[in-house]
Protein backbone atom coordinates (compact mmCIF):
# COMPACT_ATOMS: atom_id res chain seq x y z
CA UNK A 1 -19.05 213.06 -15.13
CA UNK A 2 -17.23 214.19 -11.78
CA UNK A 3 -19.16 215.23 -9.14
CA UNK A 4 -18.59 216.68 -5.96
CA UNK A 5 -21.25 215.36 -3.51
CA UNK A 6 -21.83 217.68 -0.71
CA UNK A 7 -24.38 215.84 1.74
CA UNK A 8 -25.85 218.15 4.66
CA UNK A 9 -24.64 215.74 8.17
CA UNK A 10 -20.65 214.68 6.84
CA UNK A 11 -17.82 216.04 4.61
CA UNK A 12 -18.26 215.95 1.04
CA UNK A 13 -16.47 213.97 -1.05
CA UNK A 14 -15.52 213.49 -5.26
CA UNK A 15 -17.38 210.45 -7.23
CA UNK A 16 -17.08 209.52 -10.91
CA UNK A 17 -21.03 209.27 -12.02
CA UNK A 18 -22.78 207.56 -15.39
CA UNK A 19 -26.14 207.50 -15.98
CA UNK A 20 -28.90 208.54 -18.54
CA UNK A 21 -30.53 211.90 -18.54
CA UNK A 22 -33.02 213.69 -20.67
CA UNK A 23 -33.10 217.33 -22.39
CA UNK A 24 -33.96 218.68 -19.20
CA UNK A 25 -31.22 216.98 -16.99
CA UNK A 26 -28.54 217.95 -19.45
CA UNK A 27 -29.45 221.26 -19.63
CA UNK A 28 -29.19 221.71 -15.67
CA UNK A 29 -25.82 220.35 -15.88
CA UNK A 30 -22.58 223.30 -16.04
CA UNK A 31 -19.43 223.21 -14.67
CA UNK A 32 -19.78 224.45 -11.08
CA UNK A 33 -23.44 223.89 -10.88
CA UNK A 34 -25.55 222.77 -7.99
CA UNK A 35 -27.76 220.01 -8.48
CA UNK A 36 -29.71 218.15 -6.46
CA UNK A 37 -28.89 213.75 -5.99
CA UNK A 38 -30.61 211.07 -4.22
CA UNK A 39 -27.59 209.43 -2.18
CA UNK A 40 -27.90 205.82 -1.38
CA UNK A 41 -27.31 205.26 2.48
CA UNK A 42 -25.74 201.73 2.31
CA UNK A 43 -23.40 202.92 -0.67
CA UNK A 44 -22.59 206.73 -1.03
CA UNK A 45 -21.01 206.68 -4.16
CA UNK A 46 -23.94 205.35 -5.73
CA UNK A 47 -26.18 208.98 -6.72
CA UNK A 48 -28.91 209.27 -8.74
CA UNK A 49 -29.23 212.66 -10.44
CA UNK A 50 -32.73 213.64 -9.63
């Protein structure tokens, strides 16, 4: 999926994500919705959807 990662102290920036969800992950995810990632701080395009 494409993701727009908006993190709270820099500039946000695009990323190209994979990764397993369940039900209840998918069903969070529409176009233009706000979701909430765990960002890695050595590597910021590595996310985990929470």
């Amino acid at each position: 999926m494409e993701l727009t990662i908006l993190p709270p102290d820099r500039m946000g920036y695009d990323i190209t994500h994979k990764q397993e969800l369940n039900q209840t992950q998918i069903s969070k995810l529409q176009n233009g919705a706000m979701i909430q990632v765990l960002v890695s701080a050595a590597d910021p395009n590595n996310i985990q959807i929470q």
